[in-house]
C-alpha atoms as a PDB file:
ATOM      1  CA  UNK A   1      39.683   8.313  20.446  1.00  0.00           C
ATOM      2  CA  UNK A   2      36.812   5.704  20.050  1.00  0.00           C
ATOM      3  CA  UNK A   3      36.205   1.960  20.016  1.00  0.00           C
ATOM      4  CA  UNK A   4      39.173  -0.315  18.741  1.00  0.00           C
ATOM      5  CA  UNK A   5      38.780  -1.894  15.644  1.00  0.00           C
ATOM      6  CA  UNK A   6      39.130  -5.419  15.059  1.00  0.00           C
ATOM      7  CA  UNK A   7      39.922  -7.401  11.689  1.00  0.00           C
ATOM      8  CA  UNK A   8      36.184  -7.215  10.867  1.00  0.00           C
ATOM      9  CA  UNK A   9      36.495  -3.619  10.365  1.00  0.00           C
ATOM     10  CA  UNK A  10      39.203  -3.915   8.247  1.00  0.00           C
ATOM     11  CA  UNK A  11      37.805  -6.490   6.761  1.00  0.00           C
ATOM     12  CA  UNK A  12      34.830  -4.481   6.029  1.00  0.00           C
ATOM     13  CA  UNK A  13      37.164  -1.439   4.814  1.00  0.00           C
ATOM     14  CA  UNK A  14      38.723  -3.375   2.443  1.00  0.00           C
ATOM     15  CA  UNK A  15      35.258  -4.320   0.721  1.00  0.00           C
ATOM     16  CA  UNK A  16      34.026  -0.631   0.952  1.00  0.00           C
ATOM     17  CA  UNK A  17      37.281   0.857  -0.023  1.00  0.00           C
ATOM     18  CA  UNK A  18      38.019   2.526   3.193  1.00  0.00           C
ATOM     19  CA  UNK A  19      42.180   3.323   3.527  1.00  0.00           C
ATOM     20  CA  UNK A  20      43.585   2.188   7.134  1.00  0.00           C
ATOM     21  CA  UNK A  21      45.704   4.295   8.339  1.00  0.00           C
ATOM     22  CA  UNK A  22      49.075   2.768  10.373  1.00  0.00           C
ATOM     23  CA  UNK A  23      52.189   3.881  12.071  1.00  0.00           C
ATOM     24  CA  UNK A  24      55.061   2.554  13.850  1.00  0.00           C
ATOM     25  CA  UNK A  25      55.366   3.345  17.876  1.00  0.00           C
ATOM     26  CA  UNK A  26      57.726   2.558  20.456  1.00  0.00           C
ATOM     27  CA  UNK A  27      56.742   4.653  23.481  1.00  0.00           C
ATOM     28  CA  UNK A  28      53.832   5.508  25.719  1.00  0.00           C
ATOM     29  CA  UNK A  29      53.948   9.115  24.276  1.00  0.00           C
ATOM     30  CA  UNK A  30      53.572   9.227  20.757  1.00  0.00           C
ATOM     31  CA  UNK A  31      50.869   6.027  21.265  1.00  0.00           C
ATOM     32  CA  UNK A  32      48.821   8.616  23.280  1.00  0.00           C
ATOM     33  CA  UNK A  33      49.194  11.189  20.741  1.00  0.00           C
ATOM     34  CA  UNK A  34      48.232   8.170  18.321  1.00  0.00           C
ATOM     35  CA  UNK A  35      45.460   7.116  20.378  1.00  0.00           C
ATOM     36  CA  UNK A  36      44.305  10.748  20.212  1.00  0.00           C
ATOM     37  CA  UNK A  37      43.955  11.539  16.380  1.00  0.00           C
ATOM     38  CA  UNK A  38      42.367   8.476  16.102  1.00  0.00           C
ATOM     39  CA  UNK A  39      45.063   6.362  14.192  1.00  0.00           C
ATOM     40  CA  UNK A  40      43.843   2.851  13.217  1.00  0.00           C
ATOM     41  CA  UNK A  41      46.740   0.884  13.751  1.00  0.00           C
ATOM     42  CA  UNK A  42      50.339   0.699  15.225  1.00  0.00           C
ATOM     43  CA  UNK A  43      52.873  -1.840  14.892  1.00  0.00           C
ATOM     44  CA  UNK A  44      55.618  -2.134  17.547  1.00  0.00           C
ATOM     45  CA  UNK A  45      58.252  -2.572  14.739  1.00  0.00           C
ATOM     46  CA  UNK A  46      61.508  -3.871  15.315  1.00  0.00           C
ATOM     47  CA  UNK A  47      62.867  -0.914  13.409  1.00  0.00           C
ATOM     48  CA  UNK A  48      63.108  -0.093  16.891  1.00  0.00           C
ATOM     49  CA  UNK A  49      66.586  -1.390  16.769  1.00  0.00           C
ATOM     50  CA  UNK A  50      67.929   1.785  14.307  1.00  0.00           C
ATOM     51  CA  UNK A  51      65.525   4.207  15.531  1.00  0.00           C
ATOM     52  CA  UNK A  52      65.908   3.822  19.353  1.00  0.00           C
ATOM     53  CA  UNK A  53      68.448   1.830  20.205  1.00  0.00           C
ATOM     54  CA  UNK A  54      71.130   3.221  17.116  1.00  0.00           C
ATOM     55  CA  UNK A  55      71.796  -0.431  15.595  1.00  0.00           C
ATOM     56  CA  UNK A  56      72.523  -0.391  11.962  1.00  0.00           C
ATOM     57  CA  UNK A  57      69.911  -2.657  11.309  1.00  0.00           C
ATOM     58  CA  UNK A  58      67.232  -4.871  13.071  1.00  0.00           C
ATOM     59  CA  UNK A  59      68.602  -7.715  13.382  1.00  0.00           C
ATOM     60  CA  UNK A  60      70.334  -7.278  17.373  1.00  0.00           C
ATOM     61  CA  UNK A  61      66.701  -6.392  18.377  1.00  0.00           C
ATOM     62  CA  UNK A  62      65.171  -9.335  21.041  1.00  0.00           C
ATOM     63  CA  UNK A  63      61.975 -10.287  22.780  1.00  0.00           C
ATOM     64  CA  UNK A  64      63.184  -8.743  25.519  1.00  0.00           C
ATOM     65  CA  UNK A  65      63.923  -5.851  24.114  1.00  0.00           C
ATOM     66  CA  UNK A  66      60.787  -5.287  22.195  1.00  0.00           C
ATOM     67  CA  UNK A  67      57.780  -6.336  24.742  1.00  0.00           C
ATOM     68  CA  UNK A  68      58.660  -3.185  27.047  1.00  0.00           C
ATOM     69  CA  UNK A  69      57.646  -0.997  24.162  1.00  0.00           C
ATOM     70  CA  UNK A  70      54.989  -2.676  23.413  1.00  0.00           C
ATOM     71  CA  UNK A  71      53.755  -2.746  26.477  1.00  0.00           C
ATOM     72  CA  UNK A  72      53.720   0.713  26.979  1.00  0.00           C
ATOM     73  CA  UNK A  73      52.785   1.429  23.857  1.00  0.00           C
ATOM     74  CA  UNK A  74      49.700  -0.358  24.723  1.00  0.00           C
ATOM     75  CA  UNK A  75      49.112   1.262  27.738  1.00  0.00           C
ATOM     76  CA  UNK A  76      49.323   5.083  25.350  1.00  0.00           C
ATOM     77  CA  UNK A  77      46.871   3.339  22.838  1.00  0.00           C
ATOM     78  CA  UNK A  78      44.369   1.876  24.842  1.00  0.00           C
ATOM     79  CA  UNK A  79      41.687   2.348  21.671  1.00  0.00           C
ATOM     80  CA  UNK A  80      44.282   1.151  18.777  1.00  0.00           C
ATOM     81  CA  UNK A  81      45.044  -2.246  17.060  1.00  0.00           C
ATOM     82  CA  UNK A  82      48.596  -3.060  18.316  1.00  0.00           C
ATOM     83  CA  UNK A  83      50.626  -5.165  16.479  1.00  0.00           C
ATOM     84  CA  UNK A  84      54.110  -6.700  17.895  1.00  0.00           C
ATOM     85  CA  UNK A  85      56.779  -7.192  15.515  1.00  0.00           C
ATOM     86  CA  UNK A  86      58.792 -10.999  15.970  1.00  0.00           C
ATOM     87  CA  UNK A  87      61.890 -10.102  16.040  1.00  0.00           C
ATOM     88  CA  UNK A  88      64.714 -11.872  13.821  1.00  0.00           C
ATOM     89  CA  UNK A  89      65.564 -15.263  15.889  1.00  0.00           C
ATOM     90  CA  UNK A  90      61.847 -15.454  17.940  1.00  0.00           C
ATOM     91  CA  UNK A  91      60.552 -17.697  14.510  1.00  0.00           C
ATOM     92  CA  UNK A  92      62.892 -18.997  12.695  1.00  0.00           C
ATOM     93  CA  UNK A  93      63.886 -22.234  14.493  1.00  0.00           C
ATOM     94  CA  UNK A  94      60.387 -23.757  14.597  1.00  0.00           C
ATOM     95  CA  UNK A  95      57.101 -23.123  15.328  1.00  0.00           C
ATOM     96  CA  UNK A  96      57.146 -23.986  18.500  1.00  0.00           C
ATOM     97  CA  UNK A  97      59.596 -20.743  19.031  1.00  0.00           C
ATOM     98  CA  UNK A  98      56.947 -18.740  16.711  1.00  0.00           C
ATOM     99  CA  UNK A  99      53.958 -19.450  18.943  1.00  0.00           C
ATOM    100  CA  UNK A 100      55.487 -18.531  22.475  1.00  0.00           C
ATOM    101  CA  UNK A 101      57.409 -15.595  21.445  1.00  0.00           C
ATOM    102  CA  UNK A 102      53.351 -14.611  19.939  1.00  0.00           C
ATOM    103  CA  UNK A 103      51.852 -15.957  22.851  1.00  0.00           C
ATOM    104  CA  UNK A 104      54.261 -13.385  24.940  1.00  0.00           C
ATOM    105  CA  UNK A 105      52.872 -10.606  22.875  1.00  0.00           C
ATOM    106  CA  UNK A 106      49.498 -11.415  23.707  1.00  0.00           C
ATOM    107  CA  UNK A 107      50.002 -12.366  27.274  1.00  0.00           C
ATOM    108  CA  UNK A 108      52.659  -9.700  28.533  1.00  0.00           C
ATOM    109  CA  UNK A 109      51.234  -6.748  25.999  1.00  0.00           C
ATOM    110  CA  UNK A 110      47.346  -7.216  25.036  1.00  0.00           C
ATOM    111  CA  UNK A 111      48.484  -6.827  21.305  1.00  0.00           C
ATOM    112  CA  UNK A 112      45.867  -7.387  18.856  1.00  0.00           C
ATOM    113  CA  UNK A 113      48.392  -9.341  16.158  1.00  0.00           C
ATOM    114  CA  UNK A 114      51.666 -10.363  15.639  1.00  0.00           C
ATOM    115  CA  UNK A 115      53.754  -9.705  12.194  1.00  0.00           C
ATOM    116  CA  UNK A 116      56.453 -11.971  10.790  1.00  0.00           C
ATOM    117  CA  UNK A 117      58.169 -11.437   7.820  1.00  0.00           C
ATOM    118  CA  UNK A 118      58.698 -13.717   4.789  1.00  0.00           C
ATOM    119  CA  UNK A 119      56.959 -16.007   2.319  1.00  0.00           C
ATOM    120  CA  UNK A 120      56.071 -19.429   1.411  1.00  0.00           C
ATOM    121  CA  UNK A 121      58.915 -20.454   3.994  1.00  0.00           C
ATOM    122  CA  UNK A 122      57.200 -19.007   7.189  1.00  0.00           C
ATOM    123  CA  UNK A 123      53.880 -20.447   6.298  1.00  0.00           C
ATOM    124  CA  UNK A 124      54.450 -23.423   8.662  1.00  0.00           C
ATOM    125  CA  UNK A 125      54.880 -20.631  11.549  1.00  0.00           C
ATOM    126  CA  UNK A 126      51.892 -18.508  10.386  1.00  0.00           C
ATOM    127  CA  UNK A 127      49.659 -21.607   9.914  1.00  0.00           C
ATOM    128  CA  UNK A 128      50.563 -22.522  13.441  1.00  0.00           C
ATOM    129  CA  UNK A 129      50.032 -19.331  15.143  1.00  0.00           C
ATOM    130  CA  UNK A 130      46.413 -18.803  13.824  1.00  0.00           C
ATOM    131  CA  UNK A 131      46.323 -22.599  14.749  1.00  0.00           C
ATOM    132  CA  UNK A 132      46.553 -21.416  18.014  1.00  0.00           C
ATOM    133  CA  UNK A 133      43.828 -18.968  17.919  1.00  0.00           C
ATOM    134  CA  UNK A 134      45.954 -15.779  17.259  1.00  0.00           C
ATOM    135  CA  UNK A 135      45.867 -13.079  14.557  1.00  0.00           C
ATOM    136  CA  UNK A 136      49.188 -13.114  12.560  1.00  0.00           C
ATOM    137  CA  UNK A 137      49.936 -10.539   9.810  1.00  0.00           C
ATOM    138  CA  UNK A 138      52.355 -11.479   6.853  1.00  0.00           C
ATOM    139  CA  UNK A 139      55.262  -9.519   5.390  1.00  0.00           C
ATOM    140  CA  UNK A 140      56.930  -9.471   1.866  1.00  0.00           C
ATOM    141  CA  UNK A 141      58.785  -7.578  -0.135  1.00  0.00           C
ATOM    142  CA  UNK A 142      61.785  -5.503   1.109  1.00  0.00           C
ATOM    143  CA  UNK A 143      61.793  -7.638   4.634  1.00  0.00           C
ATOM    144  CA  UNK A 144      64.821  -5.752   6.551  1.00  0.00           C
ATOM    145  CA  UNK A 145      65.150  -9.038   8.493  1.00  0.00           C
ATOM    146  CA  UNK A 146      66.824 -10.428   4.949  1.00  0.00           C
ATOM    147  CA  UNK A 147      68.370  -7.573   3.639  1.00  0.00           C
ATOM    148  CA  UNK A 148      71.786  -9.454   3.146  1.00  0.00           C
ATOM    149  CA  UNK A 149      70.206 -11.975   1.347  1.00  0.00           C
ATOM    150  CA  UNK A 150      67.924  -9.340  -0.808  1.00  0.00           C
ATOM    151  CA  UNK A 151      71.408  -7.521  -1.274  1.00  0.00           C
ATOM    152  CA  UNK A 152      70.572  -4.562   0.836  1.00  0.00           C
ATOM    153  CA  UNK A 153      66.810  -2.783   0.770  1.00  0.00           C
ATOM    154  CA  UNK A 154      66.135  -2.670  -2.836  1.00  0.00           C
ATOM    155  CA  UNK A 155      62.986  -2.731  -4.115  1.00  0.00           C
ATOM    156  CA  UNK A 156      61.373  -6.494  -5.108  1.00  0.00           C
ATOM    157  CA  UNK A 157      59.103  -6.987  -7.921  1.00  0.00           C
ATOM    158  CA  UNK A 158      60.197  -4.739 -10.389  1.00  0.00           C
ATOM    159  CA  UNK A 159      59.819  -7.293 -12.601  1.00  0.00           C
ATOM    160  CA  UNK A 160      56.891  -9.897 -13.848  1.00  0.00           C
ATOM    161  CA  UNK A 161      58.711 -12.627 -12.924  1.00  0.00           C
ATOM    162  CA  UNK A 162      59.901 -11.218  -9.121  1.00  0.00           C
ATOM    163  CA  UNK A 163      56.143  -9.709  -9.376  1.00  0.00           C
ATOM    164  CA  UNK A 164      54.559 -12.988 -10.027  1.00  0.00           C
ATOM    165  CA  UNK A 165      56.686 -14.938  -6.996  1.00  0.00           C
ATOM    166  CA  UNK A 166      55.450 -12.205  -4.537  1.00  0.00           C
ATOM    167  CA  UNK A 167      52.067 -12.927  -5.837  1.00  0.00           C
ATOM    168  CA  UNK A 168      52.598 -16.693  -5.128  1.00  0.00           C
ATOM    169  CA  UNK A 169      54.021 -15.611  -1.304  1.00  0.00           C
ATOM    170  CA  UNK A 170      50.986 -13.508  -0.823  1.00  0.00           C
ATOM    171  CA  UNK A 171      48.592 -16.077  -1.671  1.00  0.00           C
ATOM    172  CA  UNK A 172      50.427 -18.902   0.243  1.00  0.00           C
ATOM    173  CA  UNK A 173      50.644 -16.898   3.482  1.00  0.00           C
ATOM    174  CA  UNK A 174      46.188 -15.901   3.410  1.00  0.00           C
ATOM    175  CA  UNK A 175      46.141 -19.590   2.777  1.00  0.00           C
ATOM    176  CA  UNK A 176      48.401 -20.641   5.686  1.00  0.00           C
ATOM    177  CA  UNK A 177      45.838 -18.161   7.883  1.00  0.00           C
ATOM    178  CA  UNK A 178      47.231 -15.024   7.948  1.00  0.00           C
ATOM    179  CA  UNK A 179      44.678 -12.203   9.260  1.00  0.00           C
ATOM    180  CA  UNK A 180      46.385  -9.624   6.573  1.00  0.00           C
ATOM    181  CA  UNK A 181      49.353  -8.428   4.934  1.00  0.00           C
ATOM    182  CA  UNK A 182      51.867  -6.135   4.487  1.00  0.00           C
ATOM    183  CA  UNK A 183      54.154  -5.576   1.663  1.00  0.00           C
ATOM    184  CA  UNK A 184      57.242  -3.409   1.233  1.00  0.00           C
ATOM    185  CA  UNK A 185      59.049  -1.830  -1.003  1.00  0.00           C
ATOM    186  CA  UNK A 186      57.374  -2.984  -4.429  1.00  0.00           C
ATOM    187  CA  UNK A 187      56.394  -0.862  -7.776  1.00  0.00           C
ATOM    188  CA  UNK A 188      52.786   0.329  -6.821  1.00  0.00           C
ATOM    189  CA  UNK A 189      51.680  -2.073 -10.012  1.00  0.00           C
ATOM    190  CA  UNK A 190      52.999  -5.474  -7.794  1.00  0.00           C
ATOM    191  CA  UNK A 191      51.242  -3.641  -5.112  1.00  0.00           C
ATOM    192  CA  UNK A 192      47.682  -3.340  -6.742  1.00  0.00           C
ATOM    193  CA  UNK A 193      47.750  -7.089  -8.314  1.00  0.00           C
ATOM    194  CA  UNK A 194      48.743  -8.375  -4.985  1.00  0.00           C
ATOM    195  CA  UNK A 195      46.300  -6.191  -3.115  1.00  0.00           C
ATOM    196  CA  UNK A 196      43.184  -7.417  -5.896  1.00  0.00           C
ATOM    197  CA  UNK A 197      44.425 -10.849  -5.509  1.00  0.00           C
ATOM    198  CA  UNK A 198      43.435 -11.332  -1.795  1.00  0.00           C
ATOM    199  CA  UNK A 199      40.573 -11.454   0.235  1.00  0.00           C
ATOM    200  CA  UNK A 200      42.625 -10.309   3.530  1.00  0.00           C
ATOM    201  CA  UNK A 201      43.726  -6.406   3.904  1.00  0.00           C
ATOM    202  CA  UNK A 202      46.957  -6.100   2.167  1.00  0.00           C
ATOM    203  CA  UNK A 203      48.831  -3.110   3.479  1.00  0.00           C
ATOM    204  CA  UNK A 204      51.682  -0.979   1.765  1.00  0.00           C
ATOM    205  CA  UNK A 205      54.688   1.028   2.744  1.00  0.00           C
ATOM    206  CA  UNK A 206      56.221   1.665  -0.792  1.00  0.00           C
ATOM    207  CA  UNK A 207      53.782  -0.360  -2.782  1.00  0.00           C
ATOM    208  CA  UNK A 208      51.993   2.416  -3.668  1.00  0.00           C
ATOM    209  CA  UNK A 209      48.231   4.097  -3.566  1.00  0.00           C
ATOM    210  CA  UNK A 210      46.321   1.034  -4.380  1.00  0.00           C
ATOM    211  CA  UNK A 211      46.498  -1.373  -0.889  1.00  0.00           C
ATOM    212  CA  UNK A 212      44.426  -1.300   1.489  1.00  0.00           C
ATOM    213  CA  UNK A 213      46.176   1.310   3.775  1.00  0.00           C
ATOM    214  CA  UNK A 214      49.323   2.238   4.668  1.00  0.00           C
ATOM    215  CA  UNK A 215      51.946   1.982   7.041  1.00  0.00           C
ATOM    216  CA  UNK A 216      54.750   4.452   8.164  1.00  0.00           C
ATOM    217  CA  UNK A 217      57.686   4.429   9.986  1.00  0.00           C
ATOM    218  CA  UNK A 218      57.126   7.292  12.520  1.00  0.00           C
ATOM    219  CA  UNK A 219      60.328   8.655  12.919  1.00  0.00           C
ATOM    220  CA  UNK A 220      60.919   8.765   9.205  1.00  0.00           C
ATOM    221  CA  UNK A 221      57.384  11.146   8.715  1.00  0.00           C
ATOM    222  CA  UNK A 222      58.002  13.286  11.376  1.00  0.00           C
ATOM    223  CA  UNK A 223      61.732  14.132  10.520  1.00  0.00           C
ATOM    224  CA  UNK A 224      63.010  12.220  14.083  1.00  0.00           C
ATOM    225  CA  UNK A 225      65.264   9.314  11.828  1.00  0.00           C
ATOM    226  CA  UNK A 226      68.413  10.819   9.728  1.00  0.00           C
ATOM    227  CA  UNK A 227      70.562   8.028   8.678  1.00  0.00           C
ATOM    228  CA  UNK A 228      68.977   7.840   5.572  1.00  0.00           C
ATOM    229  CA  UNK A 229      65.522   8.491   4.142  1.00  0.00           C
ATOM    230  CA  UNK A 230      63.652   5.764   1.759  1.00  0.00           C
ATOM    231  CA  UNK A 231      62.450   6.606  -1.529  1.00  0.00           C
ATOM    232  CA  UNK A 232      58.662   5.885  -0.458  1.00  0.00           C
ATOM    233  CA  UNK A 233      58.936   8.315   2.826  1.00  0.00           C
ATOM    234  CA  UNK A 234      56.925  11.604   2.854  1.00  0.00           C
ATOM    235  CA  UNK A 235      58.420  14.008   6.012  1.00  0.00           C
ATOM    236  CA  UNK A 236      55.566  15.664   7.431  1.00  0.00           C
ATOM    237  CA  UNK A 237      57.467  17.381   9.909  1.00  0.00           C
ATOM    238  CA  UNK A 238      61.312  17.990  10.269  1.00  0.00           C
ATOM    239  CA  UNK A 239      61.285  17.369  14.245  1.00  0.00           C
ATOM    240  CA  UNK A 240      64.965  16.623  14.364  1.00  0.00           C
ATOM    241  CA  UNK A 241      65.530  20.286  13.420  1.00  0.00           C
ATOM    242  CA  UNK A 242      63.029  21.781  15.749  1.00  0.00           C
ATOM    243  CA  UNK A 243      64.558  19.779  18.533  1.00  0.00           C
ATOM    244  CA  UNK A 244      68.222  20.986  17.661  1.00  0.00           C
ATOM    245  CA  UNK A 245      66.703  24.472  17.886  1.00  0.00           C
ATOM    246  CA  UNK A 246      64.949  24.573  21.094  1.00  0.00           C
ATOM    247  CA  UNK A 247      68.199  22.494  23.034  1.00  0.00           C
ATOM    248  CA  UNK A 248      70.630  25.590  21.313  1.00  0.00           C
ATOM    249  CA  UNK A 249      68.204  28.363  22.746  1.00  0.00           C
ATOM    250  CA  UNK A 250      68.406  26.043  26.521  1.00  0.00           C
ATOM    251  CA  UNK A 251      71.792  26.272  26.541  1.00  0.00           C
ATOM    252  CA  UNK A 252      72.314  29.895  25.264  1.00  0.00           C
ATOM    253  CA  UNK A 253      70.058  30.657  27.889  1.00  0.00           C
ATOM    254  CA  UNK A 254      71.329  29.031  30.522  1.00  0.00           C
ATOM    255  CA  UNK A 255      74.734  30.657  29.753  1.00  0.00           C
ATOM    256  CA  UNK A 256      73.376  33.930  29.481  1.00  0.00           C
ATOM    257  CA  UNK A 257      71.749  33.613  32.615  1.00  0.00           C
ATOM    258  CA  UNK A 258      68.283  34.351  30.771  1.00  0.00           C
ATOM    259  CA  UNK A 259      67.032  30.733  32.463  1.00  0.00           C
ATOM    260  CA  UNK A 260      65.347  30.361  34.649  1.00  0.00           C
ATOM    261  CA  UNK A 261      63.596  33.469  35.533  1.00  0.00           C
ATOM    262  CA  UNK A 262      61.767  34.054  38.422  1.00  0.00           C
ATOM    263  CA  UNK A 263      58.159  32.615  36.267  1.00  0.00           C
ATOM    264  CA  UNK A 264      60.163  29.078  36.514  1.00  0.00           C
ATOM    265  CA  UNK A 265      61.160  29.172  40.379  1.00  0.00           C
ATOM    266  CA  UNK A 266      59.372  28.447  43.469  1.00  0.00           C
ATOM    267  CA  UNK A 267      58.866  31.052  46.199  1.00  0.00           C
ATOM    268  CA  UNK A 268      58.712  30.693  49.739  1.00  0.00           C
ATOM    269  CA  UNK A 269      56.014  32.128  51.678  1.00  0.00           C
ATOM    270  CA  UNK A 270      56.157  35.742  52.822  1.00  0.00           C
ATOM    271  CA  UNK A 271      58.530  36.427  55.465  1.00  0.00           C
ATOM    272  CA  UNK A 272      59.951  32.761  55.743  1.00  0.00           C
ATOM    273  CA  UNK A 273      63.503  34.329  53.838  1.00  0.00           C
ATOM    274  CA  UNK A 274      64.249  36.878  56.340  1.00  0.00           C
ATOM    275  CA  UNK A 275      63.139  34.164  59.532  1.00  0.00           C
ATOM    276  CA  UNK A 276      65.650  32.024  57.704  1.00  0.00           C
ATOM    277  CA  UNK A 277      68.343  34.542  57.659  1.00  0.00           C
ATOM    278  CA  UNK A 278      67.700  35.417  61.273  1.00  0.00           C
ATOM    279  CA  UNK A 279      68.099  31.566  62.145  1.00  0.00           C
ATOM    280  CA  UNK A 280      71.391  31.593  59.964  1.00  0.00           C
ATOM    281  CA  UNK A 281      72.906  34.455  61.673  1.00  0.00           C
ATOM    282  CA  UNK A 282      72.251  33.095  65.074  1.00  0.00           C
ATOM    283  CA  UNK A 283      73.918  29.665  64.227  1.00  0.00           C
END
């Protein structure tokens, strides 16, 4: 735990090299364990749509739906930069959508930024979000809210001339105001030119070693998510198969009878049993 850090200080880590470390959370829990190992950042993805609510994608996820997380992600991760996640439908319209549905994040959940995904198209929405005195974090590359237009989550910029549009995006959005960005899904070469290219911390999940930090999908690192598992994920843990272990052994030993022994019961006081069979047998 320890002060929260604000885009200064990543700011300043970009210029002295510094890597930011970032993770997705959607509950009070795993914020706290966050909070406690002293992660820098967590976004409040809307990923929460596949790995809490079981949609096949993000798109069903709403404002509604996401500010309860965030909130209480918040309240677990009292000393981290919190970032809420628009949600596919609260920007698209207009900007008028894009700067309430940020001003509810800021308002309802104390976040520290707001992240919107796409390029030179949303720079209308970012411009008018920092406009309004709020940090706003870009988002190119694989952006799940487009998959069907991408054709599914391939990677982008495998090529110079896909490589050089990105570049254009990235430049266009830290010119429309954007605090920082993220990219996704991109060889770690389009990573490194985009990263060099900006003044703002440019973040990576799949763009390789070169950004300025990276970001993870929690349930993906700690072995939680098993639809499928992107090329750019590294498990650190298989929790889904710990889990599946420790429910087995609960119901074995309920079964069994093994569960719960007398360590895992309450006791009345001496002597209360036997009054309360006297009173029984009286009745």
């Amino acid at each position: 735990m320890g002060k929260r850090k604000t885009i200064q200080d990543f700011r300043q880590m970009k210029q002295s090299g510094e890597k930011v470390t970032w993770i997705t959370s959607y509950d009070y829990h795993m914020a706290r364990m966050a909070n406690e190992v002293g992660i820098n950042m967590i976004l409040v993805g809307d990923s929460v749509g596949m790995t809490v609510y079981g949609y096949p994608g993000t798109l069903p996820v709403t404002m509604d739906q996401i500010i309860p997380h965030t909130e209480a992600v918040r309240r677990g991760a009292p000393d981290v930069f919190v970032v809420g996640d628009l949600p596919f439908g609260a920007y698209h319209a207009n900007v008028e959508d894009a700067v309430m549905n940020s001003v509810r994040f800021y308002k309802e959940c104390d976040v520290d930024a707001v992240k919107l995904e796409g390029g030179k198209r949303v720079t209308p929405q970012i411009r008018a979000i920092a406009d309004g005195g709020m940090l706003v974090i870009g988002h190119i590359g694989i952006t799940p809210q487009s998959s069907a237009v991408m054709g599914g989550f391939k990677a982008q910029g495998n090529t110079a001339e896909a490589a050089k549009i990105l570049l254009d995006d990235a430049v266009a959005i830290e010119e429309a105001g954007a605090a920082m960005l993220l990219v996704e899904g991109v060889p770690a070469e389009t990573g490194k030119i985009i990263t060099e290219a900006l003044s703002i911390p440019v973040m990576g999940i799949g763009a390789g070693i070169n950004t300025d930090g990276q970001l993870m999908i929690v349930s993906d690192m700690l072995g939680l998510f098993e639809t499928f598992t992107p090329k750019f994920v590294k498990k650190y843990a298989n929790l889904a198969n710990e889990i599946r272990i420790a429910l087995q052994q609960y119901i074995n030993e309920v079964h069994e009878g093994k569960f719960p022994t007398s360590e895992y019961c309450y006791k009345m006081k001496t002597g209360e049993a036997d009054k309360l069979k006297a009173m029984m047998m009286k009745s």
